[in-house]
Protein backbone atom coordinates (compact mmCIF):
# COMPACT_ATOMS: atom_id res chain seq x y z
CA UNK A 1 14.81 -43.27 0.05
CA UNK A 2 11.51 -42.09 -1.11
CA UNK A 3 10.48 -40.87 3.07
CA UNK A 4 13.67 -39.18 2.59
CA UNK A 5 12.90 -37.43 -0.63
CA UNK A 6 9.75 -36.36 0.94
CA UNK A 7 11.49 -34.52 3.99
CA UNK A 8 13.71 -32.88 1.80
CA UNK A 9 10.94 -31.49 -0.84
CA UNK A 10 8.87 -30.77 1.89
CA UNK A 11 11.97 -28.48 3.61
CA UNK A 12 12.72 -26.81 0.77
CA UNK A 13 8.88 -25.44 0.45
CA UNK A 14 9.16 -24.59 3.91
CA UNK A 15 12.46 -22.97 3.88
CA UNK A 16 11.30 -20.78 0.36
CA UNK A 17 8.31 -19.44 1.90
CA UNK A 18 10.18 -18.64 5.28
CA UNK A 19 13.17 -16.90 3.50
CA UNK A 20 10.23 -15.05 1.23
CA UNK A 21 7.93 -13.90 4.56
CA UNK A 22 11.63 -13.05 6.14
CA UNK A 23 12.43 -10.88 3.17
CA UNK A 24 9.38 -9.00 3.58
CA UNK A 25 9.36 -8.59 7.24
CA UNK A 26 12.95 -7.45 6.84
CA UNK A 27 11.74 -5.20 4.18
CA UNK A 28 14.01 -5.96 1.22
CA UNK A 29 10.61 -6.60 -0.53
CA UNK A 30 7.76 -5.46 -0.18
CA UNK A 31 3.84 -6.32 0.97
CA UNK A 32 2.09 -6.53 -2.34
CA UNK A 33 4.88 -8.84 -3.92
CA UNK A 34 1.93 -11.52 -2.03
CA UNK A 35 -0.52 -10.45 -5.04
CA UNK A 36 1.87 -11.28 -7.88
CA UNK A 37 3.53 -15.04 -6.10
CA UNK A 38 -0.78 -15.73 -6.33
CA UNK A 39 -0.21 -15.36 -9.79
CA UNK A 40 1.69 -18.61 -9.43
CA UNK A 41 -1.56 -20.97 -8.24
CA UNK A 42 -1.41 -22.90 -11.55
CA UNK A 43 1.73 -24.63 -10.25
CA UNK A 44 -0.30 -26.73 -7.54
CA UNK A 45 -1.86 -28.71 -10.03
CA UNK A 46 1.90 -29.26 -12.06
CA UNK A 47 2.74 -30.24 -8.55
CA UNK A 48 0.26 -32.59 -7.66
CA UNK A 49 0.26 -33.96 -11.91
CA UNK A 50 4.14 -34.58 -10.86
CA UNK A 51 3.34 -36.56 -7.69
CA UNK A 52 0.72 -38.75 -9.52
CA UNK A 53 2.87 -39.45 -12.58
CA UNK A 54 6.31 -40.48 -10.72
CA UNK A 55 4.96 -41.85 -7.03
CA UNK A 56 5.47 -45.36 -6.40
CA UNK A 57 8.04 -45.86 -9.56
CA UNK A 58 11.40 -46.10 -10.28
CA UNK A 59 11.50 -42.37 -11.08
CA UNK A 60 10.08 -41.43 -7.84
CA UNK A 61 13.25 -39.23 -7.51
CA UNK A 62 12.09 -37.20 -9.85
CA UNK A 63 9.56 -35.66 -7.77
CA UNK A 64 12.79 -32.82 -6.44
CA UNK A 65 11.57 -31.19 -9.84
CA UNK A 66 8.60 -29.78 -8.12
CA UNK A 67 10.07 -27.63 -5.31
CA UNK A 68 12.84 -26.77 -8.21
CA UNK A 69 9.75 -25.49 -10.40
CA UNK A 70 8.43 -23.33 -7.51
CA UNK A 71 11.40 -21.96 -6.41
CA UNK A 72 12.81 -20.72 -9.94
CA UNK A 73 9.00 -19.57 -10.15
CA UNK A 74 8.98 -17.67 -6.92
CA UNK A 75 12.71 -15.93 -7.59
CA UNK A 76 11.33 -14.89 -11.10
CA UNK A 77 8.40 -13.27 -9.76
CA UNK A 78 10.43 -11.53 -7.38
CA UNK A 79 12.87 -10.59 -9.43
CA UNK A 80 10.68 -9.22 -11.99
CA UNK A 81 9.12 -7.06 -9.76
CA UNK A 82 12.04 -5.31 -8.45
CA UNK A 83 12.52 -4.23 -12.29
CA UNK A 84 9.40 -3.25 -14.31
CA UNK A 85 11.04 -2.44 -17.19
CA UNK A 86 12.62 -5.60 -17.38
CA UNK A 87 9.89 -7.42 -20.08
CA UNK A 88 7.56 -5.46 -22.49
CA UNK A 89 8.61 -2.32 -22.41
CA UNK A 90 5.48 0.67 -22.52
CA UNK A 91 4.85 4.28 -24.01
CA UNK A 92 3.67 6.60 -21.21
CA UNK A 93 1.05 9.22 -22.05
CA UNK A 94 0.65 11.77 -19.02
CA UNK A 95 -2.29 13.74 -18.42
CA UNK A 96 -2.43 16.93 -16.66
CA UNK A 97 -5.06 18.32 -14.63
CA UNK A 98 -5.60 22.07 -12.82
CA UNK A 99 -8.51 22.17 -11.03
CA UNK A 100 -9.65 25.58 -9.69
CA UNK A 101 -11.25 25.25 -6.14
CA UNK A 102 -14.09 27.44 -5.81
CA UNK A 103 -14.52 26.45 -1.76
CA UNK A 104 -15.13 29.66 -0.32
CA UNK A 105 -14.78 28.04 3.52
CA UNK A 106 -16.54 24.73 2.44
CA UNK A 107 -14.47 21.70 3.35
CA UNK A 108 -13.46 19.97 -0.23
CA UNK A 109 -13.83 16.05 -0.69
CA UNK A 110 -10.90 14.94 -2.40
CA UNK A 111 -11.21 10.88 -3.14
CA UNK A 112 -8.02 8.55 -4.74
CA UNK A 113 -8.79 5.79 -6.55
CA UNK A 114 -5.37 4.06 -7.35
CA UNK A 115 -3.70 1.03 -8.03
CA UNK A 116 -1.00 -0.66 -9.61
CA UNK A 117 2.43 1.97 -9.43
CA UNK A 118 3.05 5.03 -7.75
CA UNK A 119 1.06 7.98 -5.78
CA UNK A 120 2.55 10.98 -4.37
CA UNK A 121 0.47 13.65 -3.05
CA UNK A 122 2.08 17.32 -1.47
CA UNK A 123 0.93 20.65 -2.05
CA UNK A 124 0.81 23.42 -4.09
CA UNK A 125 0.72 27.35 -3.29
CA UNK A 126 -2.70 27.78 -5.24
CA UNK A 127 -6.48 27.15 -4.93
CA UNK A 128 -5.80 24.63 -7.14
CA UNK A 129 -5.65 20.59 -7.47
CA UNK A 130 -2.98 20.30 -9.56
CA UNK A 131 -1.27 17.08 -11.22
CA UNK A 132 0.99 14.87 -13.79
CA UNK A 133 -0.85 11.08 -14.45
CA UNK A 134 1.87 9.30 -16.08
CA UNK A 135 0.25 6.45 -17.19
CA UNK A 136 0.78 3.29 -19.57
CA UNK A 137 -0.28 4.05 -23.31
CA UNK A 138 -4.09 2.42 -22.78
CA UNK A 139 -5.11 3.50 -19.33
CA UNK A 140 -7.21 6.92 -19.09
CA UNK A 141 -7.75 8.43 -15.84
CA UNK A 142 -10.69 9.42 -14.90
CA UNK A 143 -11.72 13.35 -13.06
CA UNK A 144 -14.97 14.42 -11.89
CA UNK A 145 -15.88 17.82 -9.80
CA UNK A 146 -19.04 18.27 -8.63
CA UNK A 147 -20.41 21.32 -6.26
CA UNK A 148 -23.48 21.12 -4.13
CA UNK A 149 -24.74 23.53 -1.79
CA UNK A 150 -23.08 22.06 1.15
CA UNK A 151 -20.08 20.60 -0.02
CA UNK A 152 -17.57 20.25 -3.20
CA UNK A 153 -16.23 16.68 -4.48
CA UNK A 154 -13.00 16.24 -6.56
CA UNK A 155 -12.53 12.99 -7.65
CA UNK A 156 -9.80 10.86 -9.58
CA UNK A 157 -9.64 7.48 -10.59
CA UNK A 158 -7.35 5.15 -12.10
CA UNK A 159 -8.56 2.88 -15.17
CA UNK A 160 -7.96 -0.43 -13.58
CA UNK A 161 -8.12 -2.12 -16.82
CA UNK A 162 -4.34 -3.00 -17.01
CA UNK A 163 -2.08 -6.25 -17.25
CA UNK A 164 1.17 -4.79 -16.92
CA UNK A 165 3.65 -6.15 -14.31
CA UNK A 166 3.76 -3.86 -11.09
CA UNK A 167 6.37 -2.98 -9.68
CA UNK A 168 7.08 -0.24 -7.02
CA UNK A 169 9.84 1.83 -9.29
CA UNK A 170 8.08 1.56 -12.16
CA UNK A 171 7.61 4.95 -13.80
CA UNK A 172 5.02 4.23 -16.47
CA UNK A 173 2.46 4.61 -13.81
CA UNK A 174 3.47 7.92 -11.36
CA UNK A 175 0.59 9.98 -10.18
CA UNK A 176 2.16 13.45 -8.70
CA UNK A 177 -0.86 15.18 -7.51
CA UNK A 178 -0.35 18.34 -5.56
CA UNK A 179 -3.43 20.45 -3.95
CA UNK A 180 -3.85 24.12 -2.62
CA UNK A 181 -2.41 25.06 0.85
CA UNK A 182 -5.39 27.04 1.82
CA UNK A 183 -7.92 24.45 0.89
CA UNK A 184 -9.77 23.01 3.72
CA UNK A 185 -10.06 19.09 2.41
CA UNK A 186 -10.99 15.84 3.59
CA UNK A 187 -8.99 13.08 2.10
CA UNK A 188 -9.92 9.61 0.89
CA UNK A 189 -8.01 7.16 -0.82
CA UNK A 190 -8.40 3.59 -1.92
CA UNK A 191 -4.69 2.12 -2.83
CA UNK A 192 -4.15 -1.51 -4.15
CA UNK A 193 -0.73 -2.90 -4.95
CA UNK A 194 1.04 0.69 -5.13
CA UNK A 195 3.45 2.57 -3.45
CA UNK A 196 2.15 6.18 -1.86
CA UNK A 197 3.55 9.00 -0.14
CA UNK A 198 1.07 11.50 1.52
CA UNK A 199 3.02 15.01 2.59
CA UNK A 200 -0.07 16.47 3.78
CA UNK A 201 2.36 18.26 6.52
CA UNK A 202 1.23 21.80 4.75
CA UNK A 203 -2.06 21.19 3.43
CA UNK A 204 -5.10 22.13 5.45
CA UNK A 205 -6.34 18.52 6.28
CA UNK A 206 -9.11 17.48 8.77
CA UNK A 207 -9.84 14.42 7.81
CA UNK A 208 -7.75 11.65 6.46
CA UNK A 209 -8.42 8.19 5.18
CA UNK A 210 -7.04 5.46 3.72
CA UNK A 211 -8.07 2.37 2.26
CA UNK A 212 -5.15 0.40 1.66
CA UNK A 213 -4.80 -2.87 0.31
CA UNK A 214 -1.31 -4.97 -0.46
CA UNK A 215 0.44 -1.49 -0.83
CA UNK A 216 3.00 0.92 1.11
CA UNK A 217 2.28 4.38 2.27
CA UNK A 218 4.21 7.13 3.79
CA UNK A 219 1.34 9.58 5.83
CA UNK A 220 3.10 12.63 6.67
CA UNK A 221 0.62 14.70 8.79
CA UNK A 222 0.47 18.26 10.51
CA UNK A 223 -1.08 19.92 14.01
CA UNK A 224 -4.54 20.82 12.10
CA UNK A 225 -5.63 17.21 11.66
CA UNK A 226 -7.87 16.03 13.48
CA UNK A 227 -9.11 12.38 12.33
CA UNK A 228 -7.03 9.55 10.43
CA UNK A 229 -8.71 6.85 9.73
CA UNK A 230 -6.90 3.82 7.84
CA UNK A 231 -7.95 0.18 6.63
CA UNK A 232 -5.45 -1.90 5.93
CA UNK A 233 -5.01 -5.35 4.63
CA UNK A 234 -1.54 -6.79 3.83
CA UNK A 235 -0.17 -3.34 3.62
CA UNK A 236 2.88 -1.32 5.19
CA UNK A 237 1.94 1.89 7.02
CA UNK A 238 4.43 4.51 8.03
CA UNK A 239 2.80 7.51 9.93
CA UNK A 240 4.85 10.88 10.87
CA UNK A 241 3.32 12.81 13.81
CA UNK A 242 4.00 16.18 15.03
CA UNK A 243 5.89 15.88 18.41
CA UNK A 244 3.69 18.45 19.93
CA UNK A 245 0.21 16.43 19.16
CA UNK A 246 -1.74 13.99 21.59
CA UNK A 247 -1.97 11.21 20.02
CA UNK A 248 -5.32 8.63 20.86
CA UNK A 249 -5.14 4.75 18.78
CA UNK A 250 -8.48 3.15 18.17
CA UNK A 251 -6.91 -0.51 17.02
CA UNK A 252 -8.51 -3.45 15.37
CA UNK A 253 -6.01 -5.80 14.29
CA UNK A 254 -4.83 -9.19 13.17
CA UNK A 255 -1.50 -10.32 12.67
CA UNK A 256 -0.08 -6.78 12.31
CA UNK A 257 3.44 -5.27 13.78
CA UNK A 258 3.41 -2.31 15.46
CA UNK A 259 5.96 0.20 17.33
CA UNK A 260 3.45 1.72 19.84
CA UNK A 261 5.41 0.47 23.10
CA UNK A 262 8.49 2.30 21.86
CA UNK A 263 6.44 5.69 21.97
CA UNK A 264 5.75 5.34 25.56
CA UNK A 265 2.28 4.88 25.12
CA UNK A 266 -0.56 3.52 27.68
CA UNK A 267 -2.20 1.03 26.73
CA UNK A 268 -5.91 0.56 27.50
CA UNK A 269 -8.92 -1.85 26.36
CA UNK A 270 -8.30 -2.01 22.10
CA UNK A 271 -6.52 1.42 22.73
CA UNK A 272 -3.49 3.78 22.85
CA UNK A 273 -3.36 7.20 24.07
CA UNK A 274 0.05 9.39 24.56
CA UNK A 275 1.11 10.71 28.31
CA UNK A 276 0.06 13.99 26.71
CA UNK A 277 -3.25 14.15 25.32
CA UNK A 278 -5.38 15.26 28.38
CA UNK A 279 -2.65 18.36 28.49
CA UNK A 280 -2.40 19.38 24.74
CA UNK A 281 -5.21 21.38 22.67
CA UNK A 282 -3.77 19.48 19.54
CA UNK A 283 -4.88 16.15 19.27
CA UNK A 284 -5.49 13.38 16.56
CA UNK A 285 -7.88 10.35 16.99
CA UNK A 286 -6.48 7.36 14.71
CA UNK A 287 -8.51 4.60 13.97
CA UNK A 288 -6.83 1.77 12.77
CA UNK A 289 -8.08 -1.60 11.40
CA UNK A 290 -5.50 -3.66 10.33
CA UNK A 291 -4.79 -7.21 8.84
CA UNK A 292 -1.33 -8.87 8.08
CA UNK A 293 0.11 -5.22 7.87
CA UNK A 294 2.70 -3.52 9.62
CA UNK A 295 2.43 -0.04 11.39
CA UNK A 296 5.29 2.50 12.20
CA UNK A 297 4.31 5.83 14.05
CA UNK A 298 7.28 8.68 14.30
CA UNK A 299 7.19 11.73 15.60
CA UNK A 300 9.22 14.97 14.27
């Protein structure tokens, strides 16, 4: 009885965590619902105080309480994240900026900071950064432009002092940050547990780069870029390509899914380079290092 209650409270951990890495390979969740189920470690030691207090007695059978605990655990997590609003319900403040460029053919740093909601990025028809922070009442972005002789900096960062449940519809936390067509600008951001979309399909981007960690991102790129760079570390990545561009992939990676066979790419050593990049004048390097992620390159 008790080897049998074993096989069965073993299975059931088994078939939870293999339904949950199914989900998220399937895509009905996503990536960064990993950082909120760690949440749960405390439940180990209920687990193992439950296996000490009932082995070897008549109430031995009571050990099924301990996959029951974890599962209802698990479900609640998930289900709490689908719906942010569900508990504690916030005020949103939202700050503006407008940020006039003064680049006068100097190539503008811009450099994200984020976490923790959402980040969409797209243009504007000004020399002008331009944005709406929603926020949760409490957290203060931060804003900082400095010129040198050589090159301008624009920064903004998110106040990572917050304790609020993410989730990736959660619109107490929407950054909606649009910059100047004309602008030449290099791009940097570092994402955790957030959900992005870059159109930087009409901005005039050189270099791109992204720091992602436990997070989804939509890149959606143009014929003037010419670098992308992207870290990644349990993360989705989904990267739009002009059909007209050469394409060369630089990959590091571990435990990552990609779609690079299905765009007819050849494959060399830790490489992948398009059947037209020797013959096109437009042409992106990517460098990609990526962990326990999953990559999808399109072309339009």
């Amino acid at each position: 009885m008790l080897k049998m209650l074993n096989r069965v409270t073993n299975g059931l951990y088994i078939l939870l965590f293999g339904f949950v890495f199914l989900w998220i390979s399937l895509g009905f969740i996503k990536f960064n619902i990993l950082y909120q189920l760690l949440k749960l470690w405390p439940l180990f030691f209920i687990i193992v105080g439950i296996e000490m207090v009932f082995r070897k007695t008549k109430l031995s059978f009571l050990k099924i309480v301990s996959p029951i605990i974890v599962i209802c655990s698990v479900i609640g997590i998930i289900y709490i994240s689908q719906d942010g609003n569900l508990f504690n319900p916030r005020e949103t403040e939202i700050f503006k900026i407008n940020q006039q460029i003064d680049f006068e053919e100097k190539t503008v740093d811009i450099n994200l900071n984020f976490s923790s909601g959402r980040l969409l990025l797209s243009e504007n028809e000004n020399n002008f950064i331009m944005g709406d922070l929603s926020v949760p009442r409490g957290i203060v972005p931060l804003t900082n432009y400095r010129k040198f002789d050589l090159e301008n900096i624009y920064e903004i960062s998110g106040n990572s002092r917050s304790n609020y449940v993410f989730s990736p519809w959660d619109s107490h936390h929407l950054w909606d940050i649009r910059i100047g067509k004309e602008i030449p600008v290099k791009i940097k951001s570092n994402v955790y547990l957030s959900v992005n979309r870059f159109n930087v399909s009409d901005i005039t981007v050189s270099d791109f780069v992204l720091d992602s960690r436990l997070s989804s991102s939509e890149i959606i790129i143009n014929d003037r870029i010419k670098k992308i760079r992207i870290n990644s570390i349990g993360s989705e990545i989904s990267l739009r390509i002009p059909k007209e561009m050469g394409v060369k992939i630089s990959l590091n990676k571990f435990l990552i899914t990609d779609n690079f066979k299905e765009l007819g790419m050849e494959r060399g050593f830790k490489e992948y380079v398009s059947s037209n990049y020797n013959s096109v004048t437009k042409k992106v390097d990517i460098d990609l290092d990526l962990k326990l992620s999953r990559i999808d390159i399109r072309y339009y």
